[in-house]
Protein backbone atom coordinates (compact mmCIF):
# COMPACT_ATOMS: atom_id res chain seq x y z
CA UNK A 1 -53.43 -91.18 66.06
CA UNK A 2 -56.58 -89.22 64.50
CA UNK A 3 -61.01 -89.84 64.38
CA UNK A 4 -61.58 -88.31 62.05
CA UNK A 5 -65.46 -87.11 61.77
CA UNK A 6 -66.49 -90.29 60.20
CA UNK A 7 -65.54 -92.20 62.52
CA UNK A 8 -62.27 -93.85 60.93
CA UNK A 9 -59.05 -94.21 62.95
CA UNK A 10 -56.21 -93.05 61.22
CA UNK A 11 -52.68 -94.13 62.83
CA UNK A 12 -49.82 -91.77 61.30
CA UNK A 13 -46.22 -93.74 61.25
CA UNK A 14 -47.40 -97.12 61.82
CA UNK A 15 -45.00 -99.44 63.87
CA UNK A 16 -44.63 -102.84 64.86
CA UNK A 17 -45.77 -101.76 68.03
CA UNK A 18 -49.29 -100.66 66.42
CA UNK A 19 -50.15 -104.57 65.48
CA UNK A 20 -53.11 -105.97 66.69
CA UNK A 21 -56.95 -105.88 67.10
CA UNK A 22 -58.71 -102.42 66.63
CA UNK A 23 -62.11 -102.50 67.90
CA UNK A 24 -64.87 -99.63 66.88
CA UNK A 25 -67.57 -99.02 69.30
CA UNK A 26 -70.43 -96.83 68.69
CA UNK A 27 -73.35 -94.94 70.31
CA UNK A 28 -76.22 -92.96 70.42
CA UNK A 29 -79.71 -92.92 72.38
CA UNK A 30 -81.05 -95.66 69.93
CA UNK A 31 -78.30 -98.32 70.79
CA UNK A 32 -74.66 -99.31 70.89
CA UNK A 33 -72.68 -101.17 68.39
CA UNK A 34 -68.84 -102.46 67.96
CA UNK A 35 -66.68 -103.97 65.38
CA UNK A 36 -63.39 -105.09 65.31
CA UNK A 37 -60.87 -105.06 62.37
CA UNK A 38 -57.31 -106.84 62.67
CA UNK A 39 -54.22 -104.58 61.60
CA UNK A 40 -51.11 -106.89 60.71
CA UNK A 41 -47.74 -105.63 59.58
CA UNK A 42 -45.66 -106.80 56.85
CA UNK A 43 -42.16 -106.00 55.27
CA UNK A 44 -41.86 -103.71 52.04
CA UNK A 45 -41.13 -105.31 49.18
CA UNK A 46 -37.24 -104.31 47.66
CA UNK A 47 -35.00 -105.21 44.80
CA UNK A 48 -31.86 -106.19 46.32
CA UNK A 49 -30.26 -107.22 42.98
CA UNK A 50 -31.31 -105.14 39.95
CA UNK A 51 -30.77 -105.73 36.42
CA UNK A 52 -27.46 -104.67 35.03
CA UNK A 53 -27.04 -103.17 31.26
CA UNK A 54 -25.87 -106.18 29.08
CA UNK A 55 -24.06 -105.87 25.80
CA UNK A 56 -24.15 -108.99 23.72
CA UNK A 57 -23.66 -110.05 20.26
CA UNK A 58 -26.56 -110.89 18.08
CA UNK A 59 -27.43 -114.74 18.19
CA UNK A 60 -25.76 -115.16 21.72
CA UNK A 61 -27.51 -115.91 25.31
CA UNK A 62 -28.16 -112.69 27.04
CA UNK A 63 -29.47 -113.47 31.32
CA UNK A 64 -31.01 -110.55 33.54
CA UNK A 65 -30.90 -110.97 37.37
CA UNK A 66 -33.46 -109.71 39.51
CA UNK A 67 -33.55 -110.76 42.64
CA UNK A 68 -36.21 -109.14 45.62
CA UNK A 69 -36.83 -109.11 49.69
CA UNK A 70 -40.16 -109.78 50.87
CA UNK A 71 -42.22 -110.35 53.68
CA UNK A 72 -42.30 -114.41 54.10
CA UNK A 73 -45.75 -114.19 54.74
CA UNK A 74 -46.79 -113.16 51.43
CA UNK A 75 -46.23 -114.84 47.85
CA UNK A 76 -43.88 -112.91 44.89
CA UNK A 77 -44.37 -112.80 41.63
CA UNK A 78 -41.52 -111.65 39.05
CA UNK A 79 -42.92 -109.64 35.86
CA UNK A 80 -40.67 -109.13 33.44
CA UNK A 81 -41.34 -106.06 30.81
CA UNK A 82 -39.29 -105.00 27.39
CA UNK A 83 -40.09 -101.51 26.27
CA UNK A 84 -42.70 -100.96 28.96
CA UNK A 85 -44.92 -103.90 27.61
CA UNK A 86 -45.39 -106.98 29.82
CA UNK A 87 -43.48 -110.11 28.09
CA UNK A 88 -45.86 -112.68 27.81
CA UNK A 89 -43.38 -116.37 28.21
CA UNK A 90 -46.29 -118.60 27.08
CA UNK A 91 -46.69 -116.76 24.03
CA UNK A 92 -43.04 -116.26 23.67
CA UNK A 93 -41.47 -119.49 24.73
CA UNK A 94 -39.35 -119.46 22.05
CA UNK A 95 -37.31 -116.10 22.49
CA UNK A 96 -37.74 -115.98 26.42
CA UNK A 97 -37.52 -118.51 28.77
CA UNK A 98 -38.40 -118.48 32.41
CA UNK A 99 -35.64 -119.69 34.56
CA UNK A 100 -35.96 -119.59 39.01
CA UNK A 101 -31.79 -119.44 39.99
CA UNK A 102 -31.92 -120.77 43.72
């Protein structure tokens, strides 16, 4: 754990064990002052299931699996790119469809 001359805490290797309520106090010979910030921990994001190469015939059905571990506390979202340019399903909803597999 660092101040650094600006005052800011910096915490190196965070852990669970770092959670919780950080408060700042200040002071000089004008006055005193505090602050308090919460620091909450969450999971990392992963892809546990990653798309696999698929070789199909023209005309068929081709489906791409992607499946991710979160934090529950926080929402996902699935983007899907082809040829580094983000597919856009209302605009194609007739070549791509969106499909959640429970």
């Amino acid at each position: 754990i660092r101040i650094w001359d600006d005052g800011s805490l910096e915490i190196i290797n965070i852990t669970k064990l770092d959670e919780g309520r950080y408060t700042c106090f200040a002071e000089n010979n004008r006055g005193k002052a505090n602050s308090t910030g919460v620091l909450e921990m969450t999971e990392a994001t992963r892809i546990t299931l990653a798309p696999l190469n698929v070789d199909v015939t023209v005309g068929e059905n081709a489906t791409m699996q992607c499946i991710a571990s979160h934090d529950p506390t926080l929402d996902l979202t699935f983007i899907w790119s082809l040829n580094g340019f983000v597919i856009d399903f209302e605009k194609e909803h007739e070549h791509y469809e969106r499909n959640v597999m429970v």
